[in-house]
N, C-alpha and C. Protein backbone atom coordinates (compact mmCIF):
# COMPACT_ATOMS: atom_id res chain seq x y z
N UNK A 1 117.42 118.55 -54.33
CA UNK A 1 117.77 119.29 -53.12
C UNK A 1 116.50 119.86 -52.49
N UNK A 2 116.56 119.46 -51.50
CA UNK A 2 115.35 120.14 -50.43
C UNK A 2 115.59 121.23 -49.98
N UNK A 3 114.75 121.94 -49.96
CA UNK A 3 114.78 123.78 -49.24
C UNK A 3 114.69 123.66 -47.82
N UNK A 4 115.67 124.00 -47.14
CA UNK A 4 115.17 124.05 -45.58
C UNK A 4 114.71 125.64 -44.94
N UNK A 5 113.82 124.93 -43.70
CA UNK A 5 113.21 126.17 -43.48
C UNK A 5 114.42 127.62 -42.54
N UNK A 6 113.12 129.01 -43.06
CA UNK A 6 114.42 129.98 -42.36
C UNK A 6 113.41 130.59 -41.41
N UNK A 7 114.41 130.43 -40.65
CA UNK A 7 113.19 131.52 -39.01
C UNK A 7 113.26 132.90 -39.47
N UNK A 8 112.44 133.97 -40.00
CA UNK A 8 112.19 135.03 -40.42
C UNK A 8 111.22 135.88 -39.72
N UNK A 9 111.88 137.23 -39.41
CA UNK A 9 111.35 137.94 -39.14
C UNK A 9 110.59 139.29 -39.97
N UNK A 10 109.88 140.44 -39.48
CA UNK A 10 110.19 141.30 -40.69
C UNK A 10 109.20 142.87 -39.90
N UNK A 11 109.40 143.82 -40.24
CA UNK A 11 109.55 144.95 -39.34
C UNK A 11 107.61 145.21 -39.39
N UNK A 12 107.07 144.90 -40.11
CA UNK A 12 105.68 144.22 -40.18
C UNK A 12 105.44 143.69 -38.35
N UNK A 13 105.95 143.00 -37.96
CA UNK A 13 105.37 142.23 -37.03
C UNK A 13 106.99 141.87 -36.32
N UNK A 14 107.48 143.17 -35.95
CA UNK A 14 109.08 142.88 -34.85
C UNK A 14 108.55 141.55 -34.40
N UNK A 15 107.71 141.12 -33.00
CA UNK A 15 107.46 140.02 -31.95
C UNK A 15 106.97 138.79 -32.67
N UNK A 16 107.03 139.05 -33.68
CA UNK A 16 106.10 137.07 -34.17
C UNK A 16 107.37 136.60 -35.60
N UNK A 17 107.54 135.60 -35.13
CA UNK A 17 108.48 134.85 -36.25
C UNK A 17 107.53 133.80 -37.15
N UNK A 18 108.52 133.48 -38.25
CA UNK A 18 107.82 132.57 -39.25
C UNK A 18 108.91 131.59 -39.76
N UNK A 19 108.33 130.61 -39.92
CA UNK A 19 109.50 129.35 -39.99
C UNK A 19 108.89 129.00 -42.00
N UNK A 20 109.60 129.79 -42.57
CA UNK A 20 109.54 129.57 -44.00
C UNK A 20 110.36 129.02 -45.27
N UNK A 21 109.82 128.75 -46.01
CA UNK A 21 110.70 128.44 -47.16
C UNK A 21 110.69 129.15 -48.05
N UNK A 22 111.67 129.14 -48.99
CA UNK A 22 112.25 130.09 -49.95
C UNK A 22 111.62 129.39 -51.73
N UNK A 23 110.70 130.00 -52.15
CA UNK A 23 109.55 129.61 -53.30
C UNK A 23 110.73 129.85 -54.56
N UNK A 24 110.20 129.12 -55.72
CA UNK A 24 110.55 129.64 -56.95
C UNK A 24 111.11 131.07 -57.55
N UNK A 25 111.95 131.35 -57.57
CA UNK A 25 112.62 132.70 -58.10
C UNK A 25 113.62 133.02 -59.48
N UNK A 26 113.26 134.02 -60.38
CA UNK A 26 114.57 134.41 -61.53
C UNK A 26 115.54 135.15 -61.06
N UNK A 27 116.68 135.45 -61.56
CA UNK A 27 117.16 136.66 -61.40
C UNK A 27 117.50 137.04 -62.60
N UNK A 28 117.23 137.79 -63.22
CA UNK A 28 117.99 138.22 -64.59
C UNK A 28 117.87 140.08 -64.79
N UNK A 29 119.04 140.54 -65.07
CA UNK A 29 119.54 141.37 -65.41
C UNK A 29 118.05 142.54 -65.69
N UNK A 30 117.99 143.67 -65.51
CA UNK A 30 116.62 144.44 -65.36
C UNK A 30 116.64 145.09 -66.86
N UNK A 31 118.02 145.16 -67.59
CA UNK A 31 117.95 145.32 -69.16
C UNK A 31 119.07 144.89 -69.46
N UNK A 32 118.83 144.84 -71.19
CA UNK A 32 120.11 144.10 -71.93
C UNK A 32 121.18 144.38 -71.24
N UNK A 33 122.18 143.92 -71.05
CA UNK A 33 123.57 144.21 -71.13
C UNK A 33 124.21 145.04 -69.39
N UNK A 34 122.90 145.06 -68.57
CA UNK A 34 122.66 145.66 -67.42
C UNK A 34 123.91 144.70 -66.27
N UNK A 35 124.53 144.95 -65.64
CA UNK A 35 125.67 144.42 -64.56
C UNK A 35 124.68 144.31 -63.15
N UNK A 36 123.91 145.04 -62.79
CA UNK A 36 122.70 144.36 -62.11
C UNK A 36 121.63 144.16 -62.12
N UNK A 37 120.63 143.09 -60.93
CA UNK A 37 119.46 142.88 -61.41
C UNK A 37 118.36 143.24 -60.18
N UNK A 38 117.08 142.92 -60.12
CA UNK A 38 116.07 143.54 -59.19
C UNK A 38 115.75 141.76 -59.32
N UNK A 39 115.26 141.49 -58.53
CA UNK A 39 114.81 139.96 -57.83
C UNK A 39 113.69 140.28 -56.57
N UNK A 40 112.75 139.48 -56.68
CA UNK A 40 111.64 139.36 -55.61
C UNK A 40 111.67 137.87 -55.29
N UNK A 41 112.16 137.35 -53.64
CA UNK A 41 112.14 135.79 -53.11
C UNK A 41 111.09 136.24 -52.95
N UNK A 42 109.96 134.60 -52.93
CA UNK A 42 108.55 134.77 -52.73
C UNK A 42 108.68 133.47 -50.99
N UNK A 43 108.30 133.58 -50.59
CA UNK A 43 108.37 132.93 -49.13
C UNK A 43 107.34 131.93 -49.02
N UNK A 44 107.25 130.47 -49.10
CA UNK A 44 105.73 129.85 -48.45
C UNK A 44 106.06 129.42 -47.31
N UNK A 45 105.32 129.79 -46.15
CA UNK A 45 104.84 129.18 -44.90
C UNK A 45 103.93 127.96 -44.84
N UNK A 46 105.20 126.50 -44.69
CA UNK A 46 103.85 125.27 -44.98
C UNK A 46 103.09 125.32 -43.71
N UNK A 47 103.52 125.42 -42.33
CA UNK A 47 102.61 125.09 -41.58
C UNK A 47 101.33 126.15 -41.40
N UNK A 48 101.39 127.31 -41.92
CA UNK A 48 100.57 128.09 -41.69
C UNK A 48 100.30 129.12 -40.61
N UNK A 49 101.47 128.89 -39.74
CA UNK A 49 101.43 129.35 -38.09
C UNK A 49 102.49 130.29 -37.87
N UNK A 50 102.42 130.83 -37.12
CA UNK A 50 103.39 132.50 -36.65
C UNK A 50 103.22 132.15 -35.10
N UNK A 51 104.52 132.49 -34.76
CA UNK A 51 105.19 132.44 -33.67
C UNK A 51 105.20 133.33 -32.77
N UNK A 52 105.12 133.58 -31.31
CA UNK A 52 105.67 134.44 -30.79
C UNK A 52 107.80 134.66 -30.67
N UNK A 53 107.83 135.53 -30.77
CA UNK A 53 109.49 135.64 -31.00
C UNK A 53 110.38 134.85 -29.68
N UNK A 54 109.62 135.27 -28.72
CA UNK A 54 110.08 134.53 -27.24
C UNK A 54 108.68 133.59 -26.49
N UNK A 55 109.67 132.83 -25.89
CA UNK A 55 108.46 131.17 -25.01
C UNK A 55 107.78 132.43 -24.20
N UNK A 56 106.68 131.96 -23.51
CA UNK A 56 106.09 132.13 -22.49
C UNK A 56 106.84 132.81 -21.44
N UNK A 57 107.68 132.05 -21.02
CA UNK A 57 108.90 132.59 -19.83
C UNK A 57 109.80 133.33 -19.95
N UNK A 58 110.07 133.52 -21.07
CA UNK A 58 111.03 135.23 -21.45
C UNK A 58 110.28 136.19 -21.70
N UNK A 59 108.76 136.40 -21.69
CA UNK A 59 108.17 137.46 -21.83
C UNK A 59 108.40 138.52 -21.35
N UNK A 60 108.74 139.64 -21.09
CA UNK A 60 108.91 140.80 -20.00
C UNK A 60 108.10 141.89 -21.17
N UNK A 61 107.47 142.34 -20.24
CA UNK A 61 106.46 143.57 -20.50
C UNK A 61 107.31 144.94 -20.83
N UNK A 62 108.15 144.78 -20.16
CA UNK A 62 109.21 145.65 -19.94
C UNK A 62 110.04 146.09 -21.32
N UNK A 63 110.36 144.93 -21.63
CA UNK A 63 110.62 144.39 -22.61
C UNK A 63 110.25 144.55 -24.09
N UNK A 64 109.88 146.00 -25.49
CA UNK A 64 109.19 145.89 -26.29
C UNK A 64 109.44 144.96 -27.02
N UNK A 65 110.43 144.39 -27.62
CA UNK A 65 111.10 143.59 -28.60
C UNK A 65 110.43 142.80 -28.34
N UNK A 66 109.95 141.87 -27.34
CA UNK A 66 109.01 140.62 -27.34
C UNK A 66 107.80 140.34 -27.14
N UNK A 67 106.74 141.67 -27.37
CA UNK A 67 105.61 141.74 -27.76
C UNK A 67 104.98 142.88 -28.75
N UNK A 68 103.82 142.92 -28.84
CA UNK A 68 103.72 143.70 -29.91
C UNK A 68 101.63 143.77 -29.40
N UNK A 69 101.45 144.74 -30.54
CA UNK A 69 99.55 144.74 -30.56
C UNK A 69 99.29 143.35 -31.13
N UNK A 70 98.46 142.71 -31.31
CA UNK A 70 97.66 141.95 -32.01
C UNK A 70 98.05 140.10 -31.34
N UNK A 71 98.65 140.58 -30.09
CA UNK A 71 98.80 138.74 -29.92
C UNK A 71 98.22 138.58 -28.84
N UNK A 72 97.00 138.68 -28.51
CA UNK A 72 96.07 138.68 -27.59
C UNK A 72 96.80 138.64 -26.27
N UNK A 73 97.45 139.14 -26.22
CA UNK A 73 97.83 139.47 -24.68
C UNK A 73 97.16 140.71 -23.99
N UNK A 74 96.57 140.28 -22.53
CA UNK A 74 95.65 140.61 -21.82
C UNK A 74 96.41 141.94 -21.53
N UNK A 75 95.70 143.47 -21.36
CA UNK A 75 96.62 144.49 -20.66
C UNK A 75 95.96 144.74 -19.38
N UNK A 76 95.75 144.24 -19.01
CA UNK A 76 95.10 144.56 -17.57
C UNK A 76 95.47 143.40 -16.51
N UNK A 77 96.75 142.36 -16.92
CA UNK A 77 97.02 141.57 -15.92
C UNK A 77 98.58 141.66 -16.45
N UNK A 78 99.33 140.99 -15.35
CA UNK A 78 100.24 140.81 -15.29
C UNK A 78 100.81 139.20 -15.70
N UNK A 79 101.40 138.57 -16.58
CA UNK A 79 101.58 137.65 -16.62
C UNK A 79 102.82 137.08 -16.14
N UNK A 80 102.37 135.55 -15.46
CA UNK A 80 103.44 135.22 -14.95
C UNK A 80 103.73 133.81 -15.57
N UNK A 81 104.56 132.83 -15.63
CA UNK A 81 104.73 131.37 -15.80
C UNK A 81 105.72 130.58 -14.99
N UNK A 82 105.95 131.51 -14.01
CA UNK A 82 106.27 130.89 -12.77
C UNK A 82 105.92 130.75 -11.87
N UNK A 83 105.45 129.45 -10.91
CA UNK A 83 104.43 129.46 -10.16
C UNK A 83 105.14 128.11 -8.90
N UNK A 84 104.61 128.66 -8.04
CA UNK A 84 104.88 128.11 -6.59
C UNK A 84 103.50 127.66 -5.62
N UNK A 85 102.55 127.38 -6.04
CA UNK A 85 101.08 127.03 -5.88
C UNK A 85 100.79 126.19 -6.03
N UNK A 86 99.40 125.43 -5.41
CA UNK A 86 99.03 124.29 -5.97
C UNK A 86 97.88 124.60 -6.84
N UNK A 87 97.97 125.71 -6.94
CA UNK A 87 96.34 125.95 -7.96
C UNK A 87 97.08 127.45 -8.65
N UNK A 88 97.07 127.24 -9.37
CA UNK A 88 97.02 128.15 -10.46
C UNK A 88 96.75 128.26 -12.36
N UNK A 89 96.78 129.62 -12.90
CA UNK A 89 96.27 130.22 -14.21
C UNK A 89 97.33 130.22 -15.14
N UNK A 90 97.32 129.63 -16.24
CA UNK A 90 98.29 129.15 -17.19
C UNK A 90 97.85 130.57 -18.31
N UNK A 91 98.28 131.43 -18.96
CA UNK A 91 97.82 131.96 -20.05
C UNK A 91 98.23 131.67 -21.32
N UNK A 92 97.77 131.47 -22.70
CA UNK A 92 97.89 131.16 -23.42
C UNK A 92 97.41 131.84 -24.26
N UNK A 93 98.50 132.92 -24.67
CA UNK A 93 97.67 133.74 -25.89
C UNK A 93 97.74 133.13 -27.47
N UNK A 94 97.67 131.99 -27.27
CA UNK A 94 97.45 131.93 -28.83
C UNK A 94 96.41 131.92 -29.62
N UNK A 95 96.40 131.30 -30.88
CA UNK A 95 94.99 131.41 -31.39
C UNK A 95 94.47 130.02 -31.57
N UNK A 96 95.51 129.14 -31.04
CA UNK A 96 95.21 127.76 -31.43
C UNK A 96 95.48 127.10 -29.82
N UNK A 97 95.30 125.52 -29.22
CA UNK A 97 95.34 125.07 -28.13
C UNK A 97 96.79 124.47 -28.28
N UNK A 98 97.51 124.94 -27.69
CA UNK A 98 99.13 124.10 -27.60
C UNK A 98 98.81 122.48 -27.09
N UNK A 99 99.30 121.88 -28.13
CA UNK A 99 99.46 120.39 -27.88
C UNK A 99 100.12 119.25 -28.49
N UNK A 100 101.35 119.39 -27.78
CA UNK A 100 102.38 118.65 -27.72
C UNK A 100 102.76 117.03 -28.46
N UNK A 101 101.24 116.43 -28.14
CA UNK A 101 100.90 114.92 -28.45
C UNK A 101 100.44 115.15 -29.42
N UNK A 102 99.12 115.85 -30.08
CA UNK A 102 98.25 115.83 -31.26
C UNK A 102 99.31 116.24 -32.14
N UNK A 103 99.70 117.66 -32.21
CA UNK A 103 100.21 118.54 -32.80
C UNK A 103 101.66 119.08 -32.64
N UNK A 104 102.54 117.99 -31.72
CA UNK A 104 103.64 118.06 -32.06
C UNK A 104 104.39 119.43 -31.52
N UNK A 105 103.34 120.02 -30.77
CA UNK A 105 103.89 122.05 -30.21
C UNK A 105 104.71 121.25 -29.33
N UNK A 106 105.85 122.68 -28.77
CA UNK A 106 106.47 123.11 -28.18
C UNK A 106 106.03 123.18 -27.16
N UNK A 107 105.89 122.86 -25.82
CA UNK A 107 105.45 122.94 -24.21
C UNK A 107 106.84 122.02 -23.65
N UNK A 108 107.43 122.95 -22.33
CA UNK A 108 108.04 122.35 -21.55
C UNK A 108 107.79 122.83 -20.14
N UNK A 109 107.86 121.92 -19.16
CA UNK A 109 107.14 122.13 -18.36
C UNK A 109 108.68 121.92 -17.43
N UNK A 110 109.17 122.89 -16.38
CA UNK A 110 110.24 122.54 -15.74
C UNK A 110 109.84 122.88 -14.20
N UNK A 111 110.23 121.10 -13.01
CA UNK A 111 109.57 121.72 -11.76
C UNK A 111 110.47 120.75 -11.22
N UNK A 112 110.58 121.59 -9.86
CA UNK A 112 111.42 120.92 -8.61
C UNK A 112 110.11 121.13 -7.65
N UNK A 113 110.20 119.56 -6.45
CA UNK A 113 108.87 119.81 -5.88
C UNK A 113 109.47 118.89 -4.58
N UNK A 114 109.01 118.66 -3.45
CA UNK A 114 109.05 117.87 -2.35
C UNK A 114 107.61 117.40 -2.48
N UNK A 115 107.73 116.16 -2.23
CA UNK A 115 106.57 115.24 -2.35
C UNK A 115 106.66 113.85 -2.52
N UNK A 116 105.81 113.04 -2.66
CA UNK A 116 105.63 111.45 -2.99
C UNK A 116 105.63 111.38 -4.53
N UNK A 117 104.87 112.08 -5.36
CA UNK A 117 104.58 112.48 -6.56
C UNK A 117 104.33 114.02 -7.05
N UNK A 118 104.25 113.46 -8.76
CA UNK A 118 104.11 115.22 -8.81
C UNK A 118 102.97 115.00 -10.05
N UNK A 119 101.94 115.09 -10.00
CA UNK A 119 100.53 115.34 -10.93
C UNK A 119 100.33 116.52 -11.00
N UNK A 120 100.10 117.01 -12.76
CA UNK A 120 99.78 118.18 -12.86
C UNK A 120 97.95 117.77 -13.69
N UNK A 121 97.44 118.53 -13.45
CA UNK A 121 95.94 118.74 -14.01
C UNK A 121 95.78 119.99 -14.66
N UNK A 122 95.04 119.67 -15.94
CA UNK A 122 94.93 121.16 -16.32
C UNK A 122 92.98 120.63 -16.45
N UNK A 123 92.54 121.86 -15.65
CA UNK A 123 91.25 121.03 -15.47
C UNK A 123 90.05 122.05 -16.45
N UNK A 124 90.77 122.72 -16.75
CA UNK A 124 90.27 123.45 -18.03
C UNK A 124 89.79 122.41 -19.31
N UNK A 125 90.47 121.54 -19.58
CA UNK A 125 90.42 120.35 -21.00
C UNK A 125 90.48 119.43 -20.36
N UNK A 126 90.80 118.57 -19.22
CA UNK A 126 91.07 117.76 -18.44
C UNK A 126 92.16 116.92 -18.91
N UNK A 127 93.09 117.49 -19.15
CA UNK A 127 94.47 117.15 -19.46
C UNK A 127 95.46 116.45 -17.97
N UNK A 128 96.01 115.96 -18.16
CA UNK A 128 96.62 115.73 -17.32
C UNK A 128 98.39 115.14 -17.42
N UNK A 129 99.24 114.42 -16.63
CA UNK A 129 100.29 114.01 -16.73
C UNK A 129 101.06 114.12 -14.88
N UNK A 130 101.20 112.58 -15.02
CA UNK A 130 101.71 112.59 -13.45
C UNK A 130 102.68 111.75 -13.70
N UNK A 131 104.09 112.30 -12.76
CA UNK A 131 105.33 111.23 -12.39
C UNK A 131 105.20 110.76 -10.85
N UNK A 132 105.45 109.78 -11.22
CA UNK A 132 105.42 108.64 -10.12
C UNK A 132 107.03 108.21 -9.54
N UNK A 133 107.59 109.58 -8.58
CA UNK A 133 108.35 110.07 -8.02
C UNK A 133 108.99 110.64 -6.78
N UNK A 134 108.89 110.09 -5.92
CA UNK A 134 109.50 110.95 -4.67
C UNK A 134 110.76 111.86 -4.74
N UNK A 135 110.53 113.37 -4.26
CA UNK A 135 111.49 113.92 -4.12
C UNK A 135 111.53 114.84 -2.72
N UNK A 136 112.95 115.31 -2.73
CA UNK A 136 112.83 116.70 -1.25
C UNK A 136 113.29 117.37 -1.91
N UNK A 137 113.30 117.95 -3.32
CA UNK A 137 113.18 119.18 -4.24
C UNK A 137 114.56 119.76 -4.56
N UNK A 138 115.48 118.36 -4.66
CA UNK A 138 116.27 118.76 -5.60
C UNK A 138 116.65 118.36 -6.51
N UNK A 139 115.53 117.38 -7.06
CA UNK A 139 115.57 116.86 -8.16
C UNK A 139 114.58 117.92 -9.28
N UNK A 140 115.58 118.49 -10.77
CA UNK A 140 114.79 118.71 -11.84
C UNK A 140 114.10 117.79 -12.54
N UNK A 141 112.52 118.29 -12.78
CA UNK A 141 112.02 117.32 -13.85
C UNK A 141 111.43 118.33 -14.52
N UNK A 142 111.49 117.83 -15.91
CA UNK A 142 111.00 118.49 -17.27
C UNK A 142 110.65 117.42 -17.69
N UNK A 143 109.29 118.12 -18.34
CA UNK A 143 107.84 117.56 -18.96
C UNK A 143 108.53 118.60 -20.59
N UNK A 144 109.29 117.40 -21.75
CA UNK A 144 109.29 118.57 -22.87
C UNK A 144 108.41 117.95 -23.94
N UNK A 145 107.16 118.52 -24.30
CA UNK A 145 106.41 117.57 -24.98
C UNK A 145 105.72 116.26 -24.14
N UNK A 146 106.09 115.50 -24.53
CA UNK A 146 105.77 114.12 -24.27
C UNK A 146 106.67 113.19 -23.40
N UNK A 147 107.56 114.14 -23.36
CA UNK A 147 108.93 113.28 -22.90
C UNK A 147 109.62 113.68 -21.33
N UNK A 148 109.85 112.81 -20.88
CA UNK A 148 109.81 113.28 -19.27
C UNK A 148 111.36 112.74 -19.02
N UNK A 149 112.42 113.88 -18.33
CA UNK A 149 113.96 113.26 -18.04
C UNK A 149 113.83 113.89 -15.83
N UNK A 150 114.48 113.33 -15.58
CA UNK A 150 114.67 113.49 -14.29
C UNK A 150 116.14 113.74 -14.08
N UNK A 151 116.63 115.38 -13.86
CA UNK A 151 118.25 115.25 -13.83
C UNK A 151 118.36 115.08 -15.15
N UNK A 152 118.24 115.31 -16.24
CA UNK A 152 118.90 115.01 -17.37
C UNK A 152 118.74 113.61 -17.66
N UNK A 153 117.87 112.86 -17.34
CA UNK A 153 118.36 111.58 -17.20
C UNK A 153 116.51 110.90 -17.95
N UNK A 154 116.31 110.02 -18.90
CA UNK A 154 114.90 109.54 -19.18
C UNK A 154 114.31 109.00 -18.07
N UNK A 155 112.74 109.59 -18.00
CA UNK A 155 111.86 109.21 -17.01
C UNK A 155 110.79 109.15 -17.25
N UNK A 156 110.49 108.85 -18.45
CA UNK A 156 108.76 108.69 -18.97
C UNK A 156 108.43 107.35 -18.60
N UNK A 157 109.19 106.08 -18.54
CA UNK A 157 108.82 105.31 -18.03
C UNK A 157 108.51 105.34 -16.64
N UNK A 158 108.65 106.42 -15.56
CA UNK A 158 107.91 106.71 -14.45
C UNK A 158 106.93 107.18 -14.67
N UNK A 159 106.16 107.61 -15.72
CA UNK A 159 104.69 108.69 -15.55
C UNK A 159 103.63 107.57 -16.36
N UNK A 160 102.70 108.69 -16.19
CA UNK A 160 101.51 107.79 -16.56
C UNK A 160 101.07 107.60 -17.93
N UNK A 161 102.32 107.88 -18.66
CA UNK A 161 102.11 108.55 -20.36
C UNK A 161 101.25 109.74 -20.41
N UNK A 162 101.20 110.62 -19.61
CA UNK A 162 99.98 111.47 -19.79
C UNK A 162 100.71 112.73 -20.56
N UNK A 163 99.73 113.92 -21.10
CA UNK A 163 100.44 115.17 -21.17
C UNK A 163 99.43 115.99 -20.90
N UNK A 164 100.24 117.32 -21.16
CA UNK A 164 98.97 118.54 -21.00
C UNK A 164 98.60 119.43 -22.38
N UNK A 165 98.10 119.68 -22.30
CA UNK A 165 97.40 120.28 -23.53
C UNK A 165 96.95 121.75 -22.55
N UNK A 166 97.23 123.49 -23.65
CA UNK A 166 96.65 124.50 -23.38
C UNK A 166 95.75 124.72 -24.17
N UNK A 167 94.65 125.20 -23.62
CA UNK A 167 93.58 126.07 -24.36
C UNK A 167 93.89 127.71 -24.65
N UNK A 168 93.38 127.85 -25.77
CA UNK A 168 93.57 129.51 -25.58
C UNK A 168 93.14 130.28 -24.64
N UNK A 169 93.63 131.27 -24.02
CA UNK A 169 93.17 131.53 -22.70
C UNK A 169 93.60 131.57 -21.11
N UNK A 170 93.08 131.48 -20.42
CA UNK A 170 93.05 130.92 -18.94
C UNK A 170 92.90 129.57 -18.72
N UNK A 171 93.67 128.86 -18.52
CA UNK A 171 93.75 127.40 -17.94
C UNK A 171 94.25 127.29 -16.65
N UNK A 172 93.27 126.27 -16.04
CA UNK A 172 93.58 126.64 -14.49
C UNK A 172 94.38 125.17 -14.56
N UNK A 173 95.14 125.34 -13.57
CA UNK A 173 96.15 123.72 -13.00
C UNK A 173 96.04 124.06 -11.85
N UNK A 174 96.09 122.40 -11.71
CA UNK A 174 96.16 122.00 -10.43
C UNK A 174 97.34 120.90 -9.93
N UNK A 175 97.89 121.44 -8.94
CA UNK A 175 99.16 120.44 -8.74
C UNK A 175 98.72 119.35 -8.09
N UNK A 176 99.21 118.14 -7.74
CA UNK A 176 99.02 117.18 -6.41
C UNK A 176 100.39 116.25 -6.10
N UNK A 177 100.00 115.96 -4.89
CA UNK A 177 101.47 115.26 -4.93
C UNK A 177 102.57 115.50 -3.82
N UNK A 178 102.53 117.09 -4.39
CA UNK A 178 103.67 117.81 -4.19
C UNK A 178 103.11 118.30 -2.49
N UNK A 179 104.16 119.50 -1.89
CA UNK A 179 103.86 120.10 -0.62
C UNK A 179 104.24 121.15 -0.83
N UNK A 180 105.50 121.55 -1.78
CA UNK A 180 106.49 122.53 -2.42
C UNK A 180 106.47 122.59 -3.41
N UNK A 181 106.53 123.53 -4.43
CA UNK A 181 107.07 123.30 -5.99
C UNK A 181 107.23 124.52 -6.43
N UNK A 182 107.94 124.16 -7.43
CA UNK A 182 108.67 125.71 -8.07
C UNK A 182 108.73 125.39 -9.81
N UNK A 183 107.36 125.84 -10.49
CA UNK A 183 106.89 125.13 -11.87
C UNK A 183 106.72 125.95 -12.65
N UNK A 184 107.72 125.69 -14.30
CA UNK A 184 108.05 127.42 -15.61
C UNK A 184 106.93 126.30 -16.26
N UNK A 185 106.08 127.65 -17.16
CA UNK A 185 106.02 126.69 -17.79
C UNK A 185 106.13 127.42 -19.06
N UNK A 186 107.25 127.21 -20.24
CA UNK A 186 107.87 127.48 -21.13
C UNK A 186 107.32 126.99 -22.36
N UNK A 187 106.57 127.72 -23.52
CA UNK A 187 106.43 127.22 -24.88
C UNK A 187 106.05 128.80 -25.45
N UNK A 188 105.97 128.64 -26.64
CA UNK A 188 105.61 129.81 -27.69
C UNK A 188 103.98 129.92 -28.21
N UNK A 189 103.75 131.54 -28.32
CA UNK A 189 102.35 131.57 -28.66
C UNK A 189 101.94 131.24 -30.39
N UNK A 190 101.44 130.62 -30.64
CA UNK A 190 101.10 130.24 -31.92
C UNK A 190 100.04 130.87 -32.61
N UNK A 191 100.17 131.88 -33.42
CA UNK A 191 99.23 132.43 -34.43
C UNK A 191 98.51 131.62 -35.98
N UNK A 192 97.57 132.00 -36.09
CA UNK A 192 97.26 131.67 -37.60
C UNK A 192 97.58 132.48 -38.08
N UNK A 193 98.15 132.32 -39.60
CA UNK A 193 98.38 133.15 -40.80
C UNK A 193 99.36 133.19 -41.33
């Protein structure tokens, strides 16, 4: 029997979750003849990584339950991950570069746009990923990972196989394509430890 993993939290760190397994344990009786016992589960974390509790896009400042000290979030800006621009600042407080293709992270990218196409650039790493798409912006497309649906519907065979990759930090994007757009961009901050 395989141990599956448990999303755990713990009053240590309210805002960051851990996706763990449940280690080797006894339980036996604390003396002879005793009706109960004292037990310590020991927890291993295989991937090594801590979570933010909420994506990118449920963040609210407002909000304590979904942040905390120590997850490099900037206090002197306001963060946003909704964006209506053709140039804009992605933040990424993690401690590692979110990436979807290498490493299998969590990034979804959700945008309605009027245009011929919709290319995103992240010109920070020179990442990229473009669908090869006309719309007048009422079509949804989500970028989840690697995988591109239009409407609910598969559309990676429209793009260029590309993806994006975040750096820790400020990553600037750049849209093209588009004339309009209305772009979340949704994943979790990833800690070491």
């Amino acid at each position: 029997m395989q141990k599956q993993l448990i999303r755990m939290r713990t009053n240590a760190e309210p805002a960051i979750v851990k996706y763990v397994r449940a280690g080797n344990f006894e339980i036996k009786p604390w003396r002879d003849g005793a009706q109960d016992a004292m037990f310590t589960i020991p927890f291993e974390n295989p991937s090594g990584y801590k979570y933010s509790l909420f994506n990118s896009d449920k963040l609210d400042s407002s909000n304590e339950d979904g942040w905390q000290m120590g997850m490099n979030l900037p206090s002197n800006d306001t963060l946003s991950y909704h964006f209506t621009t053709s140039n804009f600042k992605v933040f990424n407080a993690s401690d590692i570069t979110i990436d979807p293709y290498y490493q299998r992270h969590e990034l979804s990218i959700i945008s309605k746009y009027t245009g011929s196409y919709l290319q995103l650039t992240n010109t920070t790493n020179n990442t990229s990923w473009r669908l090869n798409k006309s719309s007048k912006g009422g079509n949804t497309v989500i970028l989840n990972g690697i995988t591109t649906t239009v409407d609910g519907k598969p559309a990676s065979n429209l793009t260029d196989y590309g993806n994006l990759a975040l750096e820790p930090g400020y990553n600037n994007i750049k849209v093209s394509g588009a004339t309009k757009m209305a772009i979340t961009f949704s994943f979790p901050f990833i800690y070491l430890g």
